[in-house]
N, C-alpha and C. Protein backbone atom coordinates (compact mmCIF):
# COMPACT_ATOMS: atom_id res chain seq x y z
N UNK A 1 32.23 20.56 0.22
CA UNK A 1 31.08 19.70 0.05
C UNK A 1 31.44 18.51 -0.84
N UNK A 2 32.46 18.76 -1.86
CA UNK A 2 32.78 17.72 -3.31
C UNK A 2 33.23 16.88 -1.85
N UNK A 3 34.00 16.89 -1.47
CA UNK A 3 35.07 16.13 -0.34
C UNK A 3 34.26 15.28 0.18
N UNK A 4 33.01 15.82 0.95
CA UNK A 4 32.45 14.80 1.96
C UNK A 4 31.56 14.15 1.18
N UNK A 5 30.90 14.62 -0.34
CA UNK A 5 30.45 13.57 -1.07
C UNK A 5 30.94 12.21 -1.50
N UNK A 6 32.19 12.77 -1.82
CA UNK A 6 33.08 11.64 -2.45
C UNK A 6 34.02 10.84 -1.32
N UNK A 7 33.88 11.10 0.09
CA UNK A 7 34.62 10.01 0.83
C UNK A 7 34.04 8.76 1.40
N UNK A 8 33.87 7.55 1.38
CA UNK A 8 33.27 6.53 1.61
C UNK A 8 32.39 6.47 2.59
N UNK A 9 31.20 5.89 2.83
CA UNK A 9 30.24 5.84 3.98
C UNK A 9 31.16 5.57 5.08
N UNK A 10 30.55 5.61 6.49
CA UNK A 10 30.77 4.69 7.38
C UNK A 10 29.57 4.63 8.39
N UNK A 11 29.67 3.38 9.44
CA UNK A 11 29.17 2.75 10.72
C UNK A 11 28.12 4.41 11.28
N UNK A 12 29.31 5.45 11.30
CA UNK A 12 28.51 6.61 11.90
C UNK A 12 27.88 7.68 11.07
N UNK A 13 27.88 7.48 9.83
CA UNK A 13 26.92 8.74 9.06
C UNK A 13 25.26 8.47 9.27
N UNK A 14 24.57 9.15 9.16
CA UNK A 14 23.16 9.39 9.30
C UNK A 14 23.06 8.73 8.08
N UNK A 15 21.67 8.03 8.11
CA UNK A 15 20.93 7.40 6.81
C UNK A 15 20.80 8.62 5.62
N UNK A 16 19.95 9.79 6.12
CA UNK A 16 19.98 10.68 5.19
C UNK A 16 21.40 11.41 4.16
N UNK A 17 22.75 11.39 5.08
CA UNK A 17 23.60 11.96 4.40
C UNK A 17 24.25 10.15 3.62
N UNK A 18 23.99 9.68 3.90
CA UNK A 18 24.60 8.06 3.46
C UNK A 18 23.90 8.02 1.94
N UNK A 19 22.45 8.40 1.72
CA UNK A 19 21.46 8.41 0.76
C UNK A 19 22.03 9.55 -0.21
N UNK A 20 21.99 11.02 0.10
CA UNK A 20 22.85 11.74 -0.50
C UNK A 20 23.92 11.97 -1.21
N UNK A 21 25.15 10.47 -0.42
CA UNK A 21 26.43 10.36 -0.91
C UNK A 21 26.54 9.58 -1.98
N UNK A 22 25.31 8.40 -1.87
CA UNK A 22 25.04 7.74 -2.76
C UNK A 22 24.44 7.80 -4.01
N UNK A 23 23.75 8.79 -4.03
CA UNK A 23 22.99 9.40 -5.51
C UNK A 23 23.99 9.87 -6.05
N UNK A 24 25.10 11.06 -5.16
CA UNK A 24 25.80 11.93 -5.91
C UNK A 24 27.09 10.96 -6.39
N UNK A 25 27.34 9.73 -5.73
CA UNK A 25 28.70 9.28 -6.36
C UNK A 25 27.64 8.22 -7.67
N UNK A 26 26.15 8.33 -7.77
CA UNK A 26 25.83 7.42 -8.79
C UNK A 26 25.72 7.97 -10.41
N UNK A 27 25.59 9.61 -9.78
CA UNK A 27 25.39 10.53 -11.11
C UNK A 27 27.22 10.81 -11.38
N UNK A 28 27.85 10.80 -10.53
CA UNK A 28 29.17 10.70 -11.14
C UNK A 28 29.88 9.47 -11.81
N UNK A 29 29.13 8.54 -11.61
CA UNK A 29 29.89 7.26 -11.94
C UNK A 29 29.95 7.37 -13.72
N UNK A 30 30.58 8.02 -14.29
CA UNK A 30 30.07 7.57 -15.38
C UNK A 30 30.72 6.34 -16.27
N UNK A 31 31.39 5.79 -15.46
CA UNK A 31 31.69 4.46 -16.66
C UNK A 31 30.33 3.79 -16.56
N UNK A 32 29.46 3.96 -15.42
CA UNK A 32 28.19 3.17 -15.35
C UNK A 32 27.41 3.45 -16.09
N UNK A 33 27.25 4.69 -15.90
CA UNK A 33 26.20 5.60 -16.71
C UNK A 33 26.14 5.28 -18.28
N UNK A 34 27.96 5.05 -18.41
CA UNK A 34 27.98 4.96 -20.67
C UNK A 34 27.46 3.55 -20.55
N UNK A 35 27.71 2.37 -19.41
CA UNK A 35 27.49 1.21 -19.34
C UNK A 35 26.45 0.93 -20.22
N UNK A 36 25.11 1.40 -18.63
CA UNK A 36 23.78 1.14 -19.14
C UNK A 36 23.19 1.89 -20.40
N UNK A 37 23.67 3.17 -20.58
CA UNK A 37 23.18 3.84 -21.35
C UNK A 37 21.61 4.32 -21.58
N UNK A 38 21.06 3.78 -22.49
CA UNK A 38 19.64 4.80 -22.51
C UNK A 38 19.07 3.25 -22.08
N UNK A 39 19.05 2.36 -21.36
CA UNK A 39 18.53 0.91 -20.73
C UNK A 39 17.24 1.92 -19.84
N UNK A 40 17.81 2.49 -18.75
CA UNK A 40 16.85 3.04 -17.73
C UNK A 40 15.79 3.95 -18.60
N UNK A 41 15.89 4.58 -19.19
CA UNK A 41 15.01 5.28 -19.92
C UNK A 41 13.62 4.71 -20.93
N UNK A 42 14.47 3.44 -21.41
CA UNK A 42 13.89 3.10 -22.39
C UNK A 42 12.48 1.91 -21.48
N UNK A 43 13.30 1.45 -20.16
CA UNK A 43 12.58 0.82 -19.32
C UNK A 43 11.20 1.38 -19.02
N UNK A 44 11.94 2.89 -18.37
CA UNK A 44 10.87 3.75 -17.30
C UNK A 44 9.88 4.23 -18.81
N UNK A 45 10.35 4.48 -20.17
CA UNK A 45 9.13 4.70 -21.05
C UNK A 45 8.28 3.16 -21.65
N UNK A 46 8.45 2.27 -21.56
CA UNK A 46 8.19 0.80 -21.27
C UNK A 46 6.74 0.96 -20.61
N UNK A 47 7.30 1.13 -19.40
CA UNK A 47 6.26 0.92 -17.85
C UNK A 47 5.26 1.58 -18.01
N UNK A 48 5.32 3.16 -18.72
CA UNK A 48 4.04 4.26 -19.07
C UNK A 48 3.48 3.68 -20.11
N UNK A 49 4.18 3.05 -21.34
CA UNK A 49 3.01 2.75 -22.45
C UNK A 49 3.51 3.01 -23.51
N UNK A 50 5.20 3.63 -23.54
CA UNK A 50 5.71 4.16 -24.45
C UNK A 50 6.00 5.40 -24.05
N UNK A 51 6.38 5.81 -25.58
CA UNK A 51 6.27 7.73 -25.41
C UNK A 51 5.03 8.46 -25.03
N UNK A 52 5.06 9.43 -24.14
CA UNK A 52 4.46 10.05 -23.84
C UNK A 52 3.04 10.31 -25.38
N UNK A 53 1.96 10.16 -25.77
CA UNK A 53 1.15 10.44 -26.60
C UNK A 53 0.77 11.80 -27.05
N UNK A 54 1.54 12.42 -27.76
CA UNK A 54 1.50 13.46 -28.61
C UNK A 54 1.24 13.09 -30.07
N UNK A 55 -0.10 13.80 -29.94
CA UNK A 55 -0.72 13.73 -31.24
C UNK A 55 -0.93 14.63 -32.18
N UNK A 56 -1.10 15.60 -31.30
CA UNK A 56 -0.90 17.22 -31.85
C UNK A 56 0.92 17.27 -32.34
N UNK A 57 0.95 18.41 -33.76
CA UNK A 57 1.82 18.15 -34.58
C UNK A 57 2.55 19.52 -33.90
N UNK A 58 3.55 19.87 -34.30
CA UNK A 58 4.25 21.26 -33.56
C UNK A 58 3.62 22.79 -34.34
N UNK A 59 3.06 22.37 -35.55
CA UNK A 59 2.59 23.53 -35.78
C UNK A 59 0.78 24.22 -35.92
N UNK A 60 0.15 22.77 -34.30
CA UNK A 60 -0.80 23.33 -33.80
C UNK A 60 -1.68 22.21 -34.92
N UNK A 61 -1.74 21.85 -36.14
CA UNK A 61 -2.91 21.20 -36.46
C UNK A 61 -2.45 19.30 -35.61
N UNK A 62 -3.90 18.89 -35.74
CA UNK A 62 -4.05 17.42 -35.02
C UNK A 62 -4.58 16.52 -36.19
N UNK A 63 -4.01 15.15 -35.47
CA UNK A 63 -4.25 14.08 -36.40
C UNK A 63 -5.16 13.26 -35.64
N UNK A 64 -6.19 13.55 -35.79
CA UNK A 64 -7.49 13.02 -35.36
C UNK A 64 -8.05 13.34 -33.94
N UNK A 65 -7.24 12.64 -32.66
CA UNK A 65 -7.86 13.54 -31.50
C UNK A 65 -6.90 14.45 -30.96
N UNK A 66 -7.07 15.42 -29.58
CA UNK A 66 -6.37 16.86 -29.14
C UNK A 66 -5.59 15.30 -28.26
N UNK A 67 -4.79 16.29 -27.72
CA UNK A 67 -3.67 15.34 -26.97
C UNK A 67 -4.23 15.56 -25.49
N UNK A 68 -4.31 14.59 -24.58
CA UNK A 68 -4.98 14.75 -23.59
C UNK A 68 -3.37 14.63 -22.40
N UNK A 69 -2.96 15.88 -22.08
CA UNK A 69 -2.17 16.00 -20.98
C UNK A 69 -1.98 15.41 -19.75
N UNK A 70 -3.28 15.31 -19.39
CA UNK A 70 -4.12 15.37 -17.81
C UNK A 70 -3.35 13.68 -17.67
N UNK A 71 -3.85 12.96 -18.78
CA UNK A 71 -3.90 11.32 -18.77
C UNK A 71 -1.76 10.84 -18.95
N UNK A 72 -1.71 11.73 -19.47
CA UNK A 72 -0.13 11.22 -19.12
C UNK A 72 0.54 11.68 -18.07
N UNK A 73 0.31 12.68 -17.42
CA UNK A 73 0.38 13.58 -16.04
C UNK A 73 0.31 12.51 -15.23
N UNK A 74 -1.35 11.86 -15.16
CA UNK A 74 -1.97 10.60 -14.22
C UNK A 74 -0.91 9.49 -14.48
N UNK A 75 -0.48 9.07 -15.61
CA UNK A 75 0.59 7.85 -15.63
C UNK A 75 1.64 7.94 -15.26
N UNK A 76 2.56 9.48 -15.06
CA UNK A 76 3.53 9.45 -14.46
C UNK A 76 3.62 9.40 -13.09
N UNK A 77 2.29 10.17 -12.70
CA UNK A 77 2.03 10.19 -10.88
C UNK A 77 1.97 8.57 -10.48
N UNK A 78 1.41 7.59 -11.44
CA UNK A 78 0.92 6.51 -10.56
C UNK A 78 1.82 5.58 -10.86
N UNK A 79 3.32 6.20 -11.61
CA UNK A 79 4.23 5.54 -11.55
C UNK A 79 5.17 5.64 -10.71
N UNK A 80 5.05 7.43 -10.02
CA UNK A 80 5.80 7.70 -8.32
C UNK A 80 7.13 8.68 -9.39
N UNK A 81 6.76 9.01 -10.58
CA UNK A 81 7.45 10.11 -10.85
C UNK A 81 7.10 11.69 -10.59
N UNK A 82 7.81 12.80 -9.85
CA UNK A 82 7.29 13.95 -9.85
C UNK A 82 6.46 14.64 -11.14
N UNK A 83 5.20 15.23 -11.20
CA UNK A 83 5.00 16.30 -12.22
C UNK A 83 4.58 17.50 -12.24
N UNK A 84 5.84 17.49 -10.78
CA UNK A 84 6.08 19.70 -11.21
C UNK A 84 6.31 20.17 -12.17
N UNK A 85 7.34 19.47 -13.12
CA UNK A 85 7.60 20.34 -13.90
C UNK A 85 7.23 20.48 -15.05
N UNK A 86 6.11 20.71 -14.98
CA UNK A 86 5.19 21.13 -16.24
C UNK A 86 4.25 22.32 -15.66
N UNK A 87 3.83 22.40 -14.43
CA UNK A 87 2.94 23.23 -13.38
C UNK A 87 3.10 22.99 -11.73
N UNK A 88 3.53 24.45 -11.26
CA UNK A 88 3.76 23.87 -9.77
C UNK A 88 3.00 25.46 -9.35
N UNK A 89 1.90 24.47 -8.24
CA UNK A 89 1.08 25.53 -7.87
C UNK A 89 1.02 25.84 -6.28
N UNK A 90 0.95 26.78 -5.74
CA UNK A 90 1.44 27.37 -4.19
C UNK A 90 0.51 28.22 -3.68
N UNK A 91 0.19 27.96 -3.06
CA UNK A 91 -1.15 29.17 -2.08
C UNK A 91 0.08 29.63 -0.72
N UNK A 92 0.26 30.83 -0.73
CA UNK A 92 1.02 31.64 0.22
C UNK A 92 0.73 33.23 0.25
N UNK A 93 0.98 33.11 1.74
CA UNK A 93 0.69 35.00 1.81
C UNK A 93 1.60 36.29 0.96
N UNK A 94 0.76 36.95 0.82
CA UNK A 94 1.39 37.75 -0.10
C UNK A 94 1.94 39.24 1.22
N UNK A 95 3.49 38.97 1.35
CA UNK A 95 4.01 39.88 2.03
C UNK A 95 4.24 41.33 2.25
N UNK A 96 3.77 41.62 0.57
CA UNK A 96 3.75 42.71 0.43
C UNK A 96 2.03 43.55 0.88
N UNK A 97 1.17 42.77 0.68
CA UNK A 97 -0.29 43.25 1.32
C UNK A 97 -0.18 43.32 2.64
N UNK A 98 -1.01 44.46 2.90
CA UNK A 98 -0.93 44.50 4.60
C UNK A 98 -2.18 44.30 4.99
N UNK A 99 -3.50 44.38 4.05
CA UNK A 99 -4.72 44.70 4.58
C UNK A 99 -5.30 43.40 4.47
């Protein structure tokens, strides 16, 4: 699989494996990666408003209001970032019930 990631596009690969080859030789690039450095990050927290708004302290007391989750959840969705991973929810049959 390393092999066909790392050998150059051509004329006949499918768009989808062309897209694939291209992410994986972009997360390897790393002279790019030390290039830009924390640039992309500091951008994509830019665009939301900053850091994420945590107001609540780590050992549970708050400095004036509760931290509202829901509303930074909404800023990452309507920025076209995933937010599974905080809660990912699934309605499926349960295989083991028969009745």
């Amino acid at each position: 699989m390393k092999t066909l990631l790392e050998r150059n596009s051509t004329n006949k690969d499918i768009k989808p494996f062309v897209l694939v080859r291209n992410f994986y030789q972009a997360c390897m690039n790393e002279t790019a990666i030390e290039t830009v450095g924390l640039k992309p990050l500091q951008e994509m927290l830019s665009r939301l408003g900053g850091w994420l708004d945590t107001k609540e302290t780590y050992d549970g007391s708050t400095k004036g209001t509760k931290y509202n989750w829901t509303s930074d959840l909404k800023k990452l969705r309507d920025h076209g970032y995933s937010t599974n991973f905080l809660m990912y929810i699934d309605i499926s049959q349960d295989l083991s019930n028969y009745s």
